[in-house]
C-alpha atoms as a PDB file:
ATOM      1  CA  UNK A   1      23.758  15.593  14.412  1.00  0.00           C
ATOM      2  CA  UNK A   2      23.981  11.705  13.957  1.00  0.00           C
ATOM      3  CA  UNK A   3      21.460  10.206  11.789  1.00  0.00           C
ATOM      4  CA  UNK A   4      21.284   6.925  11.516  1.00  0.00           C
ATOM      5  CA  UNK A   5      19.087   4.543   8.599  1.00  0.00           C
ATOM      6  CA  UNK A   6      18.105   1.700   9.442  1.00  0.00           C
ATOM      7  CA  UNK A   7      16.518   0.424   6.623  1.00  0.00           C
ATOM      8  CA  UNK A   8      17.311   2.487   3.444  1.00  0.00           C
ATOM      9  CA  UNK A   9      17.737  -0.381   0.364  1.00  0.00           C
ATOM     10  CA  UNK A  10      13.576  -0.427  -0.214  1.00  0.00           C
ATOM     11  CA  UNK A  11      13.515   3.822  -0.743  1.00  0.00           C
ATOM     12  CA  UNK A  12      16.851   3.891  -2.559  1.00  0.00           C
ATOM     13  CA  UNK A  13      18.348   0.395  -4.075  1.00  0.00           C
ATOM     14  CA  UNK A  14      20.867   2.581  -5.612  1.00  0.00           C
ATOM     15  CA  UNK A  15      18.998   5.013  -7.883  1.00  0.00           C
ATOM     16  CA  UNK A  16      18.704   7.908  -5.872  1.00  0.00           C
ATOM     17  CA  UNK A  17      21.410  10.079  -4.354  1.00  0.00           C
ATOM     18  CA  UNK A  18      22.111  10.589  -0.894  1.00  0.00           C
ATOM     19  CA  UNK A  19      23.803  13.246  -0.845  1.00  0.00           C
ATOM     20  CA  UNK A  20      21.454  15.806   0.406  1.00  0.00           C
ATOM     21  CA  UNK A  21      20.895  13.827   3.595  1.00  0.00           C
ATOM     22  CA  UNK A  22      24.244  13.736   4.131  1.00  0.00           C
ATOM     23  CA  UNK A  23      24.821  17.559   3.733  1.00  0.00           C
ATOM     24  CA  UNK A  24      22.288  17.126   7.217  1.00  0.00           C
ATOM     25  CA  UNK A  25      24.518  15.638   9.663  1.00  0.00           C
ATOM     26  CA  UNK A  26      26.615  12.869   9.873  1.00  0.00           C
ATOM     27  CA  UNK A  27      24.935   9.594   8.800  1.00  0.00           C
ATOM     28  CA  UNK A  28      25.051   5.964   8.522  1.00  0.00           C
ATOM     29  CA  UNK A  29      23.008   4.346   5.671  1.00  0.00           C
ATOM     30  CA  UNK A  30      22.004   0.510   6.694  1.00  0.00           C
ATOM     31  CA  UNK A  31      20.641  -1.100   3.715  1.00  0.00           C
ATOM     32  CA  UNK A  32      18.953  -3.302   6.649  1.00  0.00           C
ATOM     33  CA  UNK A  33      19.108  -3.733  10.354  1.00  0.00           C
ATOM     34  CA  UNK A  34      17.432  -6.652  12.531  1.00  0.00           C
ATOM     35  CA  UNK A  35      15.829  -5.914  15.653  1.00  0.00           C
ATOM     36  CA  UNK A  36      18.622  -7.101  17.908  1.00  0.00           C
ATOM     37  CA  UNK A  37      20.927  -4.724  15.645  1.00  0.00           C
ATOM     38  CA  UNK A  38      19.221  -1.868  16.200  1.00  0.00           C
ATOM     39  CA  UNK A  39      20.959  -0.338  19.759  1.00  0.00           C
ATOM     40  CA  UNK A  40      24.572  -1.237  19.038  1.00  0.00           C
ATOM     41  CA  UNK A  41      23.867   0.850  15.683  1.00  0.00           C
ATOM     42  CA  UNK A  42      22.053   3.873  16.846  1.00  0.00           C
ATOM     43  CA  UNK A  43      22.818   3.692  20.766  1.00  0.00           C
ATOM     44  CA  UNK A  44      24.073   7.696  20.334  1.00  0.00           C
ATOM     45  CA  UNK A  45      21.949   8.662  17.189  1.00  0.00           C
ATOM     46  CA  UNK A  46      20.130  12.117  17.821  1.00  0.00           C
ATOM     47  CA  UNK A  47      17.923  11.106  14.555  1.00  0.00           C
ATOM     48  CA  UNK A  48      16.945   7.722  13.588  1.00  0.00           C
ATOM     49  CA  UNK A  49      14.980   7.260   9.926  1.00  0.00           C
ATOM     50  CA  UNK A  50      12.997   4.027   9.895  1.00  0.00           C
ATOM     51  CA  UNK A  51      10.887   2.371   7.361  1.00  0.00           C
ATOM     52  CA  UNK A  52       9.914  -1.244   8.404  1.00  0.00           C
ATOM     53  CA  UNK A  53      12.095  -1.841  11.235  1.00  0.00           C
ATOM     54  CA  UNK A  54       9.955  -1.967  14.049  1.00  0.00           C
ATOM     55  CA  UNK A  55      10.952   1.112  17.429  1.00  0.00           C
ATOM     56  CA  UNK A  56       9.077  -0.549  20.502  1.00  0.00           C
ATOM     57  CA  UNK A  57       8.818   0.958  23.853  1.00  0.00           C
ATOM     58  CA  UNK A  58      11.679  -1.317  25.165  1.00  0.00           C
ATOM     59  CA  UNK A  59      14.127  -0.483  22.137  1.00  0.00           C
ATOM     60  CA  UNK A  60      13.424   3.485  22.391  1.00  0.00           C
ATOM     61  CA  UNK A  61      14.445   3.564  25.783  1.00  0.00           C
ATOM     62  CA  UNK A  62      17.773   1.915  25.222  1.00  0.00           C
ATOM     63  CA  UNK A  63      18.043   5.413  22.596  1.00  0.00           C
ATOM     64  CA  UNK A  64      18.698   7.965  24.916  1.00  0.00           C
ATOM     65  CA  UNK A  65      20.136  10.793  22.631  1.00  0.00           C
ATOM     66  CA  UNK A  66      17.315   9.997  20.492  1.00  0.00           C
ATOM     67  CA  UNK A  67      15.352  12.792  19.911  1.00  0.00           C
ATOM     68  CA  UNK A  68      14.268  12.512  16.566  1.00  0.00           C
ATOM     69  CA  UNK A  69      12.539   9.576  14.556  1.00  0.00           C
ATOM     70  CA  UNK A  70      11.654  10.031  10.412  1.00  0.00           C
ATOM     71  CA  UNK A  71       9.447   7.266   9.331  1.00  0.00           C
ATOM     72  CA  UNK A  72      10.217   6.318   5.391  1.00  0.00           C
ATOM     73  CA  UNK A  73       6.680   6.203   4.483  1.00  0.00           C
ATOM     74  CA  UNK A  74       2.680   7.380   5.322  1.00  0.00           C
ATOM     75  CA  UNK A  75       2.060   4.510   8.042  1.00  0.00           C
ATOM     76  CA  UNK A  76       3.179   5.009  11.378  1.00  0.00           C
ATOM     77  CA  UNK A  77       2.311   1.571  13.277  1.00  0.00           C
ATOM     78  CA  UNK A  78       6.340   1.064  13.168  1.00  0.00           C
ATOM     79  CA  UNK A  79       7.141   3.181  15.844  1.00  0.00           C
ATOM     80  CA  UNK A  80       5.450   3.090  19.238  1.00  0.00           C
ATOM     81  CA  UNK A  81       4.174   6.623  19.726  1.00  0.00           C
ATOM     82  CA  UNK A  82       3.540   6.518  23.136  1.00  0.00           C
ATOM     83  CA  UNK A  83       6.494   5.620  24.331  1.00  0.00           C
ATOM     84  CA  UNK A  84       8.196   8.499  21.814  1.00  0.00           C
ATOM     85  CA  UNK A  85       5.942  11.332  23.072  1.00  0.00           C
ATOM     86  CA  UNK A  86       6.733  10.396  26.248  1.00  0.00           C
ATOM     87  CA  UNK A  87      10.491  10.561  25.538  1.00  0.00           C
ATOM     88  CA  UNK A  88      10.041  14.148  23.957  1.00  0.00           C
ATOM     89  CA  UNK A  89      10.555  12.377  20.465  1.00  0.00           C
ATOM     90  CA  UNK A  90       9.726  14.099  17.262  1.00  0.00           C
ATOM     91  CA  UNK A  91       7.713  12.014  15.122  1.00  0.00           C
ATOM     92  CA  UNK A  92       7.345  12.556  11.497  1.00  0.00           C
ATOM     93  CA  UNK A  93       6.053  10.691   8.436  1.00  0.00           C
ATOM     94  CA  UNK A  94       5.872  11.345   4.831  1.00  0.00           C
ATOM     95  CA  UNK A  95       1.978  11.698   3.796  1.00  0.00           C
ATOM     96  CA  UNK A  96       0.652  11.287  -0.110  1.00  0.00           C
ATOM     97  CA  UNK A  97       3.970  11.081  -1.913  1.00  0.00           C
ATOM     98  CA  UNK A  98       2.803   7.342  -3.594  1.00  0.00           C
ATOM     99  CA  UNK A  99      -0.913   8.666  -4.499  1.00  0.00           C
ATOM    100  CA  UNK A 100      -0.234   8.423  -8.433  1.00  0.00           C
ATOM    101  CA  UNK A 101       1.847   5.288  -7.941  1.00  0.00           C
ATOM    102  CA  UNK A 102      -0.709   3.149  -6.048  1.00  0.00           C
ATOM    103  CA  UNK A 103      -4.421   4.291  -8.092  1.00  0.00           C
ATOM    104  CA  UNK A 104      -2.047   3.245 -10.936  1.00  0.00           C
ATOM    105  CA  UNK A 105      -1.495   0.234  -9.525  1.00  0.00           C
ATOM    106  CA  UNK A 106      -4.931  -0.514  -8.505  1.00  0.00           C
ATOM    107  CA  UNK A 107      -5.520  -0.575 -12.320  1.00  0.00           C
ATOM    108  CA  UNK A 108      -2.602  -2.139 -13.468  1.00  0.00           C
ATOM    109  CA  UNK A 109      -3.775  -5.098 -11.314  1.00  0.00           C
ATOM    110  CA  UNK A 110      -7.749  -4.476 -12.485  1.00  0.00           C
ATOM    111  CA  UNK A 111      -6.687  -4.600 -16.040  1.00  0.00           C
ATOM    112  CA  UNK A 112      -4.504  -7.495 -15.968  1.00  0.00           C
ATOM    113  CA  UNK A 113      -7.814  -9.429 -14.463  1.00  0.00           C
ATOM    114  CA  UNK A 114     -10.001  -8.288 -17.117  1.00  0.00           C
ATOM    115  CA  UNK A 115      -7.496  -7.998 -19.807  1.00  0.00           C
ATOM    116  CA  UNK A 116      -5.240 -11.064 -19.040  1.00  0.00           C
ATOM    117  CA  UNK A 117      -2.224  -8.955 -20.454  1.00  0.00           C
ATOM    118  CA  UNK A 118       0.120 -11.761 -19.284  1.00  0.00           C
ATOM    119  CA  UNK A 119      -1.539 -14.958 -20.364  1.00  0.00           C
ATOM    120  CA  UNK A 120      -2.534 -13.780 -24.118  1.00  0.00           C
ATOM    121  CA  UNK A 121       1.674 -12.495 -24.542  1.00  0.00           C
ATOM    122  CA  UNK A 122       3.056 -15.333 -22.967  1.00  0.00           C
ATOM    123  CA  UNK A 123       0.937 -17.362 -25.543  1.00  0.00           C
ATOM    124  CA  UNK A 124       1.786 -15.517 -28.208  1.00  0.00           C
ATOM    125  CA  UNK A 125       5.533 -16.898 -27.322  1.00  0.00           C
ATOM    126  CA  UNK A 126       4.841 -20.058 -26.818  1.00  0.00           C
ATOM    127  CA  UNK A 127       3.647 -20.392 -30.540  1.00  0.00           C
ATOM    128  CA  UNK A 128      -0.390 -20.359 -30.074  1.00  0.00           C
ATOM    129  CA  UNK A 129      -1.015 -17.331 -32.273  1.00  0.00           C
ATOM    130  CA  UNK A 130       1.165 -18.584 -34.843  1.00  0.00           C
ATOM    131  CA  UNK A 131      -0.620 -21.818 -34.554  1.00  0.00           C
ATOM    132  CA  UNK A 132      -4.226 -20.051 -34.646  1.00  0.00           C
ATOM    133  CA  UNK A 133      -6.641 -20.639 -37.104  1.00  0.00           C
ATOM    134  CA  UNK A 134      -8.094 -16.676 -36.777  1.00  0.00           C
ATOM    135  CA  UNK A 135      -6.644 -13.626 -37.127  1.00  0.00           C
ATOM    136  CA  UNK A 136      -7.148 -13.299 -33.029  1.00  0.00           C
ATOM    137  CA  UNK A 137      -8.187 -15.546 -30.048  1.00  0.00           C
ATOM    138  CA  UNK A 138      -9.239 -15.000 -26.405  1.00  0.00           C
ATOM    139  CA  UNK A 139      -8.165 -17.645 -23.577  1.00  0.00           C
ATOM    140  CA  UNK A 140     -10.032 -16.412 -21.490  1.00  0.00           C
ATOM    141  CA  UNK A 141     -13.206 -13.724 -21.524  1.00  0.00           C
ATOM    142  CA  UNK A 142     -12.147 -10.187 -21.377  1.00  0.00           C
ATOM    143  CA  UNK A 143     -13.982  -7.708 -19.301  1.00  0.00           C
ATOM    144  CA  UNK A 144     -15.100  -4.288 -20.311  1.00  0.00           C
ATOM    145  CA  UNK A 145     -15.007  -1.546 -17.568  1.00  0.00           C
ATOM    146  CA  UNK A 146     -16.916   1.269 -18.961  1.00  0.00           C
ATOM    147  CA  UNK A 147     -20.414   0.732 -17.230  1.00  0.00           C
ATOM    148  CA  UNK A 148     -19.523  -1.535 -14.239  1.00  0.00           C
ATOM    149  CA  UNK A 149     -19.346  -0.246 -10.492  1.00  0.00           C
ATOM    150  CA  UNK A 150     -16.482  -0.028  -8.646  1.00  0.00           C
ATOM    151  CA  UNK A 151     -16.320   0.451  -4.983  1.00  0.00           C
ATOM    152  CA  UNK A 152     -13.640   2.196  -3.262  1.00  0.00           C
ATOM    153  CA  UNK A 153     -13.013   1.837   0.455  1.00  0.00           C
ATOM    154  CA  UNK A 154     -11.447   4.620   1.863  1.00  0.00           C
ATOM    155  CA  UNK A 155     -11.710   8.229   0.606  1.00  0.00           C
ATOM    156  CA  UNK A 156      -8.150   9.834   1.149  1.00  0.00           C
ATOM    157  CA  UNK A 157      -5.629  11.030  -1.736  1.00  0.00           C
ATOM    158  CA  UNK A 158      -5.158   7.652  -2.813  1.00  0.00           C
ATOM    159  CA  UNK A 159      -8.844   6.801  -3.258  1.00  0.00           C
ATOM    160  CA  UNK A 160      -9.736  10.002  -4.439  1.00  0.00           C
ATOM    161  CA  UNK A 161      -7.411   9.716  -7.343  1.00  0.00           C
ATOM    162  CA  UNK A 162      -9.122   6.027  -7.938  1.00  0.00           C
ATOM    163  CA  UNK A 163     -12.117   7.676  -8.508  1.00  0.00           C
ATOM    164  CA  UNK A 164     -11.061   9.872 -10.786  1.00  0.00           C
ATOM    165  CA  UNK A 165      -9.289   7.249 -13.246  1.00  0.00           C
ATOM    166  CA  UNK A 166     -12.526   4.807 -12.941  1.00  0.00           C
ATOM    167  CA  UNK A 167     -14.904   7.951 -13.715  1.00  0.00           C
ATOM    168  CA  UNK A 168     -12.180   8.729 -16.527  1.00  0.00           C
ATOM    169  CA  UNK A 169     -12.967   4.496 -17.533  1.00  0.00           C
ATOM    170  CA  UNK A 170     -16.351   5.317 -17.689  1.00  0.00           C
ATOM    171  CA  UNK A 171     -17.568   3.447 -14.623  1.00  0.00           C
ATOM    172  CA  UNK A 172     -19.806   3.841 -12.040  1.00  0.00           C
ATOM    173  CA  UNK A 173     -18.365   5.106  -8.541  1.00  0.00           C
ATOM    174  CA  UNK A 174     -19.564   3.652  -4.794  1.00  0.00           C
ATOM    175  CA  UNK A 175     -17.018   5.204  -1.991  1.00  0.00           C
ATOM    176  CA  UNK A 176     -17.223   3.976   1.759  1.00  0.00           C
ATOM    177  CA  UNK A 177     -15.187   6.065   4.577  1.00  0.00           C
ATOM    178  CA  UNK A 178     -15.416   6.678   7.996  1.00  0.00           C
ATOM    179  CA  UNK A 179     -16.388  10.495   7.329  1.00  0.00           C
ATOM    180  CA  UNK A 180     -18.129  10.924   4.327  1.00  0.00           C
ATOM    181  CA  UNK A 181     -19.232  14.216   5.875  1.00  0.00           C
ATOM    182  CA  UNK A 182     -15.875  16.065   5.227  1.00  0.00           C
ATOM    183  CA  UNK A 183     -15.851  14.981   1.256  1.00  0.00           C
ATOM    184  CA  UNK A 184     -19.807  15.131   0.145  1.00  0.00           C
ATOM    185  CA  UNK A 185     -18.883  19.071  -1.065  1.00  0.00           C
ATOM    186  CA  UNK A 186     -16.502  17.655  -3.682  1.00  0.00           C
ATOM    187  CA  UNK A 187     -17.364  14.202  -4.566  1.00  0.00           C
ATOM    188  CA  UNK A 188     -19.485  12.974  -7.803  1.00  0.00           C
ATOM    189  CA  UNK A 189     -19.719  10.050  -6.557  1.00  0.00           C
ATOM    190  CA  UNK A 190     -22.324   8.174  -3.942  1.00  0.00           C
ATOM    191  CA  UNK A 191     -21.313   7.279  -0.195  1.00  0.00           C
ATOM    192  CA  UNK A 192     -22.459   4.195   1.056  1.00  0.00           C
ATOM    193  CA  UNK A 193     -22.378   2.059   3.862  1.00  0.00           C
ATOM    194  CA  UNK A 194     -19.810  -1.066   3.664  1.00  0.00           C
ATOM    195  CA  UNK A 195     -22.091  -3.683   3.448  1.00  0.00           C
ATOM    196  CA  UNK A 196     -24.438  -2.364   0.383  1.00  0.00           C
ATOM    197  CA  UNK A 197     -20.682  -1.301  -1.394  1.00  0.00           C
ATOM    198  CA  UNK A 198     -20.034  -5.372  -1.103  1.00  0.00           C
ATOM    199  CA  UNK A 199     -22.889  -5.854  -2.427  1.00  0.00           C
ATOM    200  CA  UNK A 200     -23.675  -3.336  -5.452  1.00  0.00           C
ATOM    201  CA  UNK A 201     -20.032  -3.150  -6.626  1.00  0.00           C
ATOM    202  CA  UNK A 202     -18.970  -4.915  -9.734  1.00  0.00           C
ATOM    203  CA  UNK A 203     -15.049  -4.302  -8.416  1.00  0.00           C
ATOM    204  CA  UNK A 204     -14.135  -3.541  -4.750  1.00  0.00           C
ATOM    205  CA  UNK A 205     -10.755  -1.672  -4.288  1.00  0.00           C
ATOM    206  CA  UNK A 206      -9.235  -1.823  -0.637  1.00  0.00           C
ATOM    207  CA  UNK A 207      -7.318   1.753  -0.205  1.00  0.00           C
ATOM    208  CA  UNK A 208      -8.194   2.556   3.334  1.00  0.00           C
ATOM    209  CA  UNK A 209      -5.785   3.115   6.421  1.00  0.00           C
ATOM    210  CA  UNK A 210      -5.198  -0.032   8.809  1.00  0.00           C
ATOM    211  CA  UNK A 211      -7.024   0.429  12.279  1.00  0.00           C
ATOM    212  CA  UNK A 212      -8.439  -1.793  14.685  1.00  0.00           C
ATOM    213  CA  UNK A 213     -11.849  -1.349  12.871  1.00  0.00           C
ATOM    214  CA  UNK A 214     -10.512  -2.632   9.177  1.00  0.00           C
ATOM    215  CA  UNK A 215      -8.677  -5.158  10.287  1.00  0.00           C
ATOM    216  CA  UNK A 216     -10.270  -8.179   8.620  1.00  0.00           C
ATOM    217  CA  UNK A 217     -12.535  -6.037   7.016  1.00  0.00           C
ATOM    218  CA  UNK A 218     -12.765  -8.749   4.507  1.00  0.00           C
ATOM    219  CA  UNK A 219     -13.928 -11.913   5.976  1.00  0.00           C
ATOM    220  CA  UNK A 220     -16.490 -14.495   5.486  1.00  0.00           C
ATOM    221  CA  UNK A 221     -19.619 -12.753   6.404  1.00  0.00           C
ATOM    222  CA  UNK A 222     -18.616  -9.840   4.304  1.00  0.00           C
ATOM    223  CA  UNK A 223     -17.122 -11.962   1.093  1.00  0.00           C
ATOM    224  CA  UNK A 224     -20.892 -13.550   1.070  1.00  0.00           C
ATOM    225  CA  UNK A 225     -22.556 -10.317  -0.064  1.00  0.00           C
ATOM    226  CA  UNK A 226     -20.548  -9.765  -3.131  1.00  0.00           C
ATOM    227  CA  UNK A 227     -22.044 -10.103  -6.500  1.00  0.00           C
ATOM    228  CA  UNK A 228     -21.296 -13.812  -8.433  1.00  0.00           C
ATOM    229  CA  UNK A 229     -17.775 -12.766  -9.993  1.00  0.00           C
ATOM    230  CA  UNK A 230     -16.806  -9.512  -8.350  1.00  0.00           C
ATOM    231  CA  UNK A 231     -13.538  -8.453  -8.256  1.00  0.00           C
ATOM    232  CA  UNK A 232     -11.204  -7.423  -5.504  1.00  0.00           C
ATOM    233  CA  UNK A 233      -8.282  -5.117  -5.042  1.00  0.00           C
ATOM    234  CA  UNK A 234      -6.190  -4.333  -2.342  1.00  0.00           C
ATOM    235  CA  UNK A 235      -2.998  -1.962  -2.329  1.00  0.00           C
ATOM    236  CA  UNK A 236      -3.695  -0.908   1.374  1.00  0.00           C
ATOM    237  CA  UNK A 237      -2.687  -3.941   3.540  1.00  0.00           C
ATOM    238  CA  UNK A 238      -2.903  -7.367   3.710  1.00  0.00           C
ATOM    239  CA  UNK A 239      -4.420  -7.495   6.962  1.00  0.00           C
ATOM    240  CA  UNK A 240      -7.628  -6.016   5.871  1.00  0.00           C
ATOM    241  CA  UNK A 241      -8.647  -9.139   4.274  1.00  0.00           C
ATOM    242  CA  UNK A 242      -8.667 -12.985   5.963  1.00  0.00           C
ATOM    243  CA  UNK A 243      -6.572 -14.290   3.535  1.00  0.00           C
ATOM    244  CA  UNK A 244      -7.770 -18.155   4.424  1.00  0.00           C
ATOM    245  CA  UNK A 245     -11.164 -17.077   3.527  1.00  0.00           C
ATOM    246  CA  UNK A 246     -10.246 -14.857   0.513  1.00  0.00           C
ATOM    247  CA  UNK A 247      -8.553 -17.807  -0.423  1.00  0.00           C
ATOM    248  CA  UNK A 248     -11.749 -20.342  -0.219  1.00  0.00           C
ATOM    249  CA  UNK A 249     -14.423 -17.657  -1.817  1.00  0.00           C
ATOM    250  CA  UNK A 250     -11.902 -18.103  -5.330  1.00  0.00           C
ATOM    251  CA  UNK A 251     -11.964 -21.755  -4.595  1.00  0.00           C
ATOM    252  CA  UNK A 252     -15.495 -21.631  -4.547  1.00  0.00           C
ATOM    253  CA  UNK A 253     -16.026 -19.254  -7.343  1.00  0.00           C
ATOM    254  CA  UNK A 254     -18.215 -17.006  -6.218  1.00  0.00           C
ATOM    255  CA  UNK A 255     -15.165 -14.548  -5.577  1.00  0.00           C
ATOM    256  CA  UNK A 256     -14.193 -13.914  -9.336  1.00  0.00           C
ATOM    257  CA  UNK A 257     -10.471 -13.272  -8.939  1.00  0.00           C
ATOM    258  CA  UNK A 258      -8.144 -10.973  -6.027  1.00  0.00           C
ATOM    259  CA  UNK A 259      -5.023  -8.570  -7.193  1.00  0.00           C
ATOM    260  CA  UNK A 260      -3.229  -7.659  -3.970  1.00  0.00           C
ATOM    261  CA  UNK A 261       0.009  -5.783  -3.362  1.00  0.00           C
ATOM    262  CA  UNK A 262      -0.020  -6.534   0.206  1.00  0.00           C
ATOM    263  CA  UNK A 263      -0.169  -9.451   2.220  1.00  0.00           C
ATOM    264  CA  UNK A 264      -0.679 -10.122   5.813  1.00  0.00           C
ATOM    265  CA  UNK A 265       2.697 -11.245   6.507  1.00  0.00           C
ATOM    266  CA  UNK A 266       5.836  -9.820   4.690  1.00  0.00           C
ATOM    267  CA  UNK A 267       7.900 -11.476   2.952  1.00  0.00           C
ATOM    268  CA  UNK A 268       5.032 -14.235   2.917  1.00  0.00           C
ATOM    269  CA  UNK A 269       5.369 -17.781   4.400  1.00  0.00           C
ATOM    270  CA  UNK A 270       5.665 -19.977   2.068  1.00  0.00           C
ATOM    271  CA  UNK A 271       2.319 -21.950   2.636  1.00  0.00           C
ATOM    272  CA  UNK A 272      -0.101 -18.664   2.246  1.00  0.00           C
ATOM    273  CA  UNK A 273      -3.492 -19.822   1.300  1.00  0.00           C
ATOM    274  CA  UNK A 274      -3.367 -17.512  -1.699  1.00  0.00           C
ATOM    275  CA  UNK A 275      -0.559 -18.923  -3.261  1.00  0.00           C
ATOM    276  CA  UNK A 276      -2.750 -21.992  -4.530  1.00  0.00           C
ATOM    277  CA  UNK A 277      -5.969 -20.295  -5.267  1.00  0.00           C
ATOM    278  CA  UNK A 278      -7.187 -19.892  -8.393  1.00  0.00           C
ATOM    279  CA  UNK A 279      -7.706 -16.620  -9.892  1.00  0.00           C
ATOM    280  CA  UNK A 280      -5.333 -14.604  -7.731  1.00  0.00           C
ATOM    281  CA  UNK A 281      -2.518 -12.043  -8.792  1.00  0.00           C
ATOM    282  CA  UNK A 282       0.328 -11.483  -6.168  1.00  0.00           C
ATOM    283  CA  UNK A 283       2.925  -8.767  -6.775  1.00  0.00           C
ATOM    284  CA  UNK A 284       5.192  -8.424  -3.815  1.00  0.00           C
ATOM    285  CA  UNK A 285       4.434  -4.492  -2.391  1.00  0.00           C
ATOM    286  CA  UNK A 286       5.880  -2.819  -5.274  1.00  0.00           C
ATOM    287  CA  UNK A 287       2.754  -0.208  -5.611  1.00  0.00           C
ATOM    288  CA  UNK A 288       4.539   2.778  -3.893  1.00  0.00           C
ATOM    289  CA  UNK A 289       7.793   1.953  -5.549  1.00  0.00           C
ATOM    290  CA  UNK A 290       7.930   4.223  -8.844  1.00  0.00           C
ATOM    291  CA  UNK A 291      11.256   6.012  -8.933  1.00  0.00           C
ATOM    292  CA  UNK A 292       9.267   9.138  -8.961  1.00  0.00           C
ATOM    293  CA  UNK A 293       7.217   8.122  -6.027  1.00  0.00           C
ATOM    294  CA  UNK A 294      10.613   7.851  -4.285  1.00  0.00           C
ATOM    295  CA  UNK A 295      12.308  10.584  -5.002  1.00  0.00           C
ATOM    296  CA  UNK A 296       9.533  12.390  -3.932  1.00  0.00           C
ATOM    297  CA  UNK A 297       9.566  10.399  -0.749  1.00  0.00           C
ATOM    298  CA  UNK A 298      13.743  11.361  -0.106  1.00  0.00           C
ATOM    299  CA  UNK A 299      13.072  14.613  -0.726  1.00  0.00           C
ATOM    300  CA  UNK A 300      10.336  14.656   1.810  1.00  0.00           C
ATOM    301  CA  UNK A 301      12.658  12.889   4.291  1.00  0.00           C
ATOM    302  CA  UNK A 302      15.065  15.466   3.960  1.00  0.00           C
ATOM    303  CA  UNK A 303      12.753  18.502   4.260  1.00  0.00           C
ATOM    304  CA  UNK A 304      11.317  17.080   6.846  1.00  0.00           C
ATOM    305  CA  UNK A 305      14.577  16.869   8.938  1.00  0.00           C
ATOM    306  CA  UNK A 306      15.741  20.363   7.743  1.00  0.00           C
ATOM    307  CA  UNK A 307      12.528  21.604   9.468  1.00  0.00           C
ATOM    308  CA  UNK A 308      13.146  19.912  12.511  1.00  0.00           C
ATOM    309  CA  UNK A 309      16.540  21.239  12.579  1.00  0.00           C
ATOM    310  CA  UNK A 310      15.083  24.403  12.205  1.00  0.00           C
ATOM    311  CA  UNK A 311      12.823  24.532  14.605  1.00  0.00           C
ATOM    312  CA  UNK A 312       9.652  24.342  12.776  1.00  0.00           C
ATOM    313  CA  UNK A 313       8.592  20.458  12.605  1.00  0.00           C
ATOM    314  CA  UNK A 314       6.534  19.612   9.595  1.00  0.00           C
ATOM    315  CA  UNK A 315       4.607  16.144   8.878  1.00  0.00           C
ATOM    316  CA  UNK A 316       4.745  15.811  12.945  1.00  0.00           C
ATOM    317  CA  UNK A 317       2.794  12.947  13.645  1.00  0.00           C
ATOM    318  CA  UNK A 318       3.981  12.968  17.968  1.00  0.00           C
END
C-alpha cells in the first residue's frame, strides 16, 4: 500500500526512526505539504497520515484510492469526517499519548508565574546577585501553591493527571466538565459549574476539548468573575479564550498573569494582542512535544495502520 505523510517534521524532526512505517508499505515522508500540494502528492495514496494539514470535502474527493486517513495526534477537526465516512474512509487518531507531557506543562508554565524561574537566572547573569547587598533577593513576589485552588476545565486523561500533581502540591481541586456524572465514583475532588470555578479558583487551567460550546469560553463576561490576581492556563487551544480580551483583563490587572501553549492562530500574526500584554508567557505549542510523548505517538501511528491492514481498525474515529 502507498502511504503518504504529509506533514511529518513536527512528530519526528529527526529523532525518531521511520523505519517501522516503512516496513508498512511504500511511503513518502513530507516534512510539509501546502494545501494546493496536497493532490499532486497523494492523488494514488491508499493511506494518507496527516497532522495539521487540513483534508476538506473538496480535497478528499480529488483522493480516490484513498481509503485510509491516520491523524498524527488526539484532535480530529483536520479532516472533514463527513465527507470521509461517506467515501468509506477509515478514520483514526491517536488518543492520550501527550497526557504526562501536557499536566507537566501546565505546571511548568504555573511555576514559572509564581516562581519567576527566568527573570531571577537571567539576573543572576546580568550581575544583580553579585551586586546584592543580601545573601538573596526577590524581583518580584513569589507565590506559594500549597493551599490555593486550582480549577481545571475539562476532566479527561489530561486533566485528570492535573489533578493529581496539584493534590500532590497540596492545593485545593475545583473540576468543570460536561459529564461530571461518569467521573464522581473516582474523583476527590468537587464538580462545579463554570461560572462559580471562575470565580472560587485561585488558578484556572484550560485542558478541555475544542467544540462549538468552548469556543471563547474565555471572554469578557467570564474574565469578570475571576478573583483580583488569578491565574490562567491554557494547553488546550487558543481558541477557547478571546485573546483581545485576555489581553485587556492583564492590561487592567485584574487578570494576574496568562501561560498559554496555544494560540488562536498558528504560527501567530505578528500583531497578537498578547504579545504586548503584561504578565503573559507564550511558548509556541511545544506541550505535547517530549521525545517520549512522540515516540509513543509513532508507535501508535504504526499500530494503528497494522490494525487496519489487518482488518481490525483500532482508534477508529469514522
Amino acid at each position: 500500500m502507498k502511504i503518504v505523510v504529509l506533514d511529518g517534521h513536527t512528530m519526528n524532526p529527526g529523532d525518531l526512526d521511520w523505519a517501522p512505517l516503512k516496513e508498512l508499505g511504500t511511503c513518502l515522508i513530507h516534512p510539509r505539504t501546502e494545501v494546493d500540494d496536497i493532490v499532486v502528492r497523494a492523488h494514488d495514496a491508499e493511506m494518507i497520515l496527516t497532522n495539521k494539514t487540513v483534508l476538506s470535502a473538496a480535497t478528499l474527493a480529488l483522493l480516490p484510492k484513498l481509503k485510509y486517513i491516520g491523524i498524527l495526534a488526539t484532535g480530529v477537526n483536520v479532516v472533514d469526517l463527513e465527507a470521509a465516512a461517506k467515501g468509506g474512509v477509515i478514520v483514526t487518531n491517536v488518543p492520550g499519548y501527550s497526557t504526562n507531557a501536557v499536566a507537566q506543562m501546565v505546571f511548568a508554565l504555573l511555576l514559572e508565574m509564581t516562581q519567576h524561574v527566568g527573570l531571577h537566572a537571567e539576573m543572576v547573569r546580568q550581575g544583580d546577585w553579585a551586586s546584592c547587598d543580601d545573601f538573596s533577593f526577590t524581583a518580584l513576589p513569589l507565590l506559594e501553591l500549597a493551599g490555593k485552588t486550582i480549577g481545571i476545565v475539562g476532566y479527561g486523561q489530561i486533566g485528570q493527571q492535573v489533578a493529581r500533581i496539584a493534590t500532590a502540591f497540596g492545593m485545593e481541586v475545583l473540576l468543570q466538565t460536561a459529564h461530571p456524572e461518569k467521573y464522581r465514583h473516582e474523583a476527590v475532588s468537587e464538580f462545579v459549574d463554570i461560572d462559580k470555578l471562575f470565580s472560587d479558583a485561585d488558578i484556572i487551567s484550560l485542558n478541555c476539548p475544542l467544540t462549538a460550546e468552548t469556543e471563547n469560553l474565555v471572554n469578557t463576561a467570564r474574565l469578570a468573575r475571576i478573583k483580583q490576581g488569578a491565574l490562567l492556563i491554557n494547553t488546550g487551544r487558543g481558541q477557547l479564550i478571546d485573546e483581545q480580551a485576555v489581553a485587556e483583563a492583564l492590561e487592567d490587572g485584574y487578570l494576574g498573569g496568562y501561560a498559554t501553549d496555544v494560540l488562536a492562530q498558528e504560527p501567530p500574526m505578528a500583531d497578537n494582542p498578547l504579545f504586548a500584554a503584561p504578565n503573559c508567557i507564550i511558548t509556541p505549542h511545544i506541550a505535547w512535544a517530549t521525545i517520549a510523548a512522540r515516540q509513543r505517538l509513532l508507535d501508535t501511528v504504526i499500530a494503528n495502520i497494522a490494525a487496519f491492514q489487518s482488518g481490525k481498525p483500532q482508534n477508529q474515529v469514522v
